[in-house]
Protein backbone atom coordinates (compact mmCIF):
# COMPACT_ATOMS: atom_id res chain seq x y z
CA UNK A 1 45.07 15.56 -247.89
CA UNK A 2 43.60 12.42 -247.30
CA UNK A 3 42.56 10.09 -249.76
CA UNK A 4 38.84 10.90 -250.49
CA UNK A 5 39.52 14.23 -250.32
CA UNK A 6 42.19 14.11 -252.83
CA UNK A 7 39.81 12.11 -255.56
CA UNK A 8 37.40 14.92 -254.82
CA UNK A 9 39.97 17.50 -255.35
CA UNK A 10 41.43 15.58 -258.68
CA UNK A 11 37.67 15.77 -260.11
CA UNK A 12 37.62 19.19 -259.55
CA UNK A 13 40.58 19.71 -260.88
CA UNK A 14 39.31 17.61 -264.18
CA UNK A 15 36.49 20.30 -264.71
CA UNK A 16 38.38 23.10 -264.59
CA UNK A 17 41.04 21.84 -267.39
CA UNK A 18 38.75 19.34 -268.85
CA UNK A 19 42.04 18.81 -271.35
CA UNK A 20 44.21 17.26 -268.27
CA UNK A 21 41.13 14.75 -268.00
CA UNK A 22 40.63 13.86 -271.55
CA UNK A 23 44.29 13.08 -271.93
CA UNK A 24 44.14 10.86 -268.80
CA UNK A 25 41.75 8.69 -270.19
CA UNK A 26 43.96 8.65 -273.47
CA UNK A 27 47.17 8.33 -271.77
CA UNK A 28 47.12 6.00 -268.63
CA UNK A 29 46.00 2.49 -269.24
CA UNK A 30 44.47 2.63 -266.09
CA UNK A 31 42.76 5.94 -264.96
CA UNK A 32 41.83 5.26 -261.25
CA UNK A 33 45.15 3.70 -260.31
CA UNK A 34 46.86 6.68 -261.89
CA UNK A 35 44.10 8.97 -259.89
CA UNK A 36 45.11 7.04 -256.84
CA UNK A 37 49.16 7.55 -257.45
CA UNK A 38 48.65 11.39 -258.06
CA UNK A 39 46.24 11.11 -254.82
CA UNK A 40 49.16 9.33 -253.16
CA UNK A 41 51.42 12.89 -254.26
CA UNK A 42 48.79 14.91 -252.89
CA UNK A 43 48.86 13.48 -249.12
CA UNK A 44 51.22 16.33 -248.39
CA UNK A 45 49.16 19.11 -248.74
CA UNK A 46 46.21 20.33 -247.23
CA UNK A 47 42.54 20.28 -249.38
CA UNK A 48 42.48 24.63 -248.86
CA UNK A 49 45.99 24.38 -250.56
CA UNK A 50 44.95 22.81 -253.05
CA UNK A 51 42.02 24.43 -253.82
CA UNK A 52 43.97 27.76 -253.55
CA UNK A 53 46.22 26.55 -256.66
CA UNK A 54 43.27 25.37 -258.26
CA UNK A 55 41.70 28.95 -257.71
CA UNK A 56 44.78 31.00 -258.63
CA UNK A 57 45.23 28.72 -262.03
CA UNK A 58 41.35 28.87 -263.35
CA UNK A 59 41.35 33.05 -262.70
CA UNK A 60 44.86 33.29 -264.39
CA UNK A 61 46.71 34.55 -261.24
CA UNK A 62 49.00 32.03 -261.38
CA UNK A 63 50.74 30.74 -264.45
CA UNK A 64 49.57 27.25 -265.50
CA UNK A 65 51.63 24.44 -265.58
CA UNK A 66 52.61 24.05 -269.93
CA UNK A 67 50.27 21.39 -271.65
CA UNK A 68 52.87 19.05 -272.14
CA UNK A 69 53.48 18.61 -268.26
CA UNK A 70 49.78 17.27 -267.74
CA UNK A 71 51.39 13.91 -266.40
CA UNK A 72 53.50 16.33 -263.68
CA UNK A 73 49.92 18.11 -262.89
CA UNK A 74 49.66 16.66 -259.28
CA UNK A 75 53.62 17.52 -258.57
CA UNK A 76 53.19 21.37 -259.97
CA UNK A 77 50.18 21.96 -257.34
CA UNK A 78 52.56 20.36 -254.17
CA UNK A 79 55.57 22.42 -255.63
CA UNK A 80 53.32 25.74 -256.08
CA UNK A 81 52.04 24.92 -252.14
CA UNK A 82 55.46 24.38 -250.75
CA UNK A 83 56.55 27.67 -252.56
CA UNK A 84 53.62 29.33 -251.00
CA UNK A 85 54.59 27.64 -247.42
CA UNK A 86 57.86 29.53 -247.66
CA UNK A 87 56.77 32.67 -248.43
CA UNK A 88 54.40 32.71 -245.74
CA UNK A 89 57.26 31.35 -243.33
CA UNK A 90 59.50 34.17 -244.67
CA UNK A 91 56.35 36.76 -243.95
CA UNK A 92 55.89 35.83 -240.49
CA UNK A 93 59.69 36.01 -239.74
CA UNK A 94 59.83 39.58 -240.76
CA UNK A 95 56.50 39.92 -239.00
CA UNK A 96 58.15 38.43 -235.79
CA UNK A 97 61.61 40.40 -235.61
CA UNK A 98 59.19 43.57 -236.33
CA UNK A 99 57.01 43.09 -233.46
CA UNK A 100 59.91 42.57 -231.30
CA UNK A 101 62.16 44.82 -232.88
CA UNK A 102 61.32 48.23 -232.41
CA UNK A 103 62.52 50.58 -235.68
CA UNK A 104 65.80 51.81 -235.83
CA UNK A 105 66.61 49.75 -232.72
CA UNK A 106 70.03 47.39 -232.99
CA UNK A 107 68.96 43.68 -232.44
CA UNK A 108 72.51 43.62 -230.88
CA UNK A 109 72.47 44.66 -227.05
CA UNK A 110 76.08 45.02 -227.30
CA UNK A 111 76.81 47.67 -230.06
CA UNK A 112 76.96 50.21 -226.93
CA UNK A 113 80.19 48.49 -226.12
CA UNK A 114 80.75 47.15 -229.70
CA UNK A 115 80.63 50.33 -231.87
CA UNK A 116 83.48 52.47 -229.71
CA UNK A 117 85.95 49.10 -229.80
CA UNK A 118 85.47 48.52 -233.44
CA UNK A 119 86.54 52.41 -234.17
CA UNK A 120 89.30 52.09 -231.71
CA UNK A 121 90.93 49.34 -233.26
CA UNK A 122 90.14 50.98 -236.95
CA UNK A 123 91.86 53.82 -235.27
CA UNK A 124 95.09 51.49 -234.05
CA UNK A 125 95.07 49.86 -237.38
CA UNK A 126 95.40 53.09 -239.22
CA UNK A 127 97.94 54.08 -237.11
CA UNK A 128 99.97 50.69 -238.15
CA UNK A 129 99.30 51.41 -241.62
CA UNK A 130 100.42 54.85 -241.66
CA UNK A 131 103.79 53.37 -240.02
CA UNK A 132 103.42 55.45 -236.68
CA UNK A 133 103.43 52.02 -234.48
CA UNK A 134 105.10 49.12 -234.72
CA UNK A 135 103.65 45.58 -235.27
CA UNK A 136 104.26 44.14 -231.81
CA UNK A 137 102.41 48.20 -230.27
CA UNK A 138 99.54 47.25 -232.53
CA UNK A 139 98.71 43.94 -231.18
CA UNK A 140 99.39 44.85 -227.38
CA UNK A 141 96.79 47.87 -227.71
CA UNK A 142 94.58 45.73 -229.55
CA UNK A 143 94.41 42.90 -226.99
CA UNK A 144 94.26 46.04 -224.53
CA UNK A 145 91.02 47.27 -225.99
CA UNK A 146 89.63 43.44 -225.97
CA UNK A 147 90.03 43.44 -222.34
CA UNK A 148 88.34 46.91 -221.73
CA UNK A 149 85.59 45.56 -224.02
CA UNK A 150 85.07 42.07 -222.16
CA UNK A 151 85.55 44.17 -218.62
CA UNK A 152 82.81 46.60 -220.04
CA UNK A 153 80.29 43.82 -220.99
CA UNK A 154 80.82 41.64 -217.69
CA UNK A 155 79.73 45.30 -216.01
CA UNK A 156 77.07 45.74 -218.01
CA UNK A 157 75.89 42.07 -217.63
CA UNK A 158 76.42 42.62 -213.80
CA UNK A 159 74.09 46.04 -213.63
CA UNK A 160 71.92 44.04 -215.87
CA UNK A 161 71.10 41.04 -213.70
CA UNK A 162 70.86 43.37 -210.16
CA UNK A 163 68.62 45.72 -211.47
């Protein structure tokens, strides 16, 4: 928000809580250079941002900031905007990975290869647990089913990139 358009949303801000205004005037021995500080704050947001606070404070939609924060007024709006910035980031990430993503699909292109591993090694595990292999026969069929695994997704990365 530049600078003019920061005074211009300030005044408008002073006529919808007229109380912010009058306790400018009482408070700050110098009203336009405090105007021009909290116009200063405001450079990091755009004028519709702004406005949009303004909007969702005056119909109630959004809980305004408590009386006795009137000199943080300037700092609530950029905090409410940044809030809303991430939201909307968060919103078009899910938006995104949906229109990519097709339901029920894995984001993981190797859970054909991944899934039967992982429930062969539960299954060697289990068998070390239950005391029906030794230490040393778990580990050696373990690093047997990493290499069928890796062999598996070099093939499938192969087929992949000749197709």
């Amino acid at each position: 928000m530049k600078q003019d358009e920061a005074m211009e949303f300030l005044n408008g801000m002073f006529v919808a809580f007229p109380g912010v205004y009058q306790w400018l005037r009482t408070a700050s021995p110098n009203v336009e250079a405090t105007k021009t500080v909290w116009a200063k704050t405001l450079e990091q947001i755009t004028p519709e941002e702004g406005f949009s606070v303004l909007s969702r404070w005056s119909s109630g939609s959004l809980p305004v900031p408590a009386g006795y924060e009137k000199e943080n007024f300037p700092l609530h709006v950029v905090s409410v905007v940044r809030e809303d910035r991430t939201l909307k980031r968060k919103f078009e990430t899910r938006d995104d990975f949906q229109r990519t993503h097709r339901r029920g699909e894995s984001i993981f292109k190797s859970e054909p290869i991944l899934g039967p591993f992982m429930k062969d090694v539960m299954r060697v595990y289990g068998q070390y647990c239950a005391g029906t292999i030794t230490e040393n026969e778990r580990d050696r069929r373990i690093m047997e089913l990493e290499k069928n695994a890796i062999s598996k997704v070099g093939q499938k990365r192969k087929e992949a990139t000749c197709a």
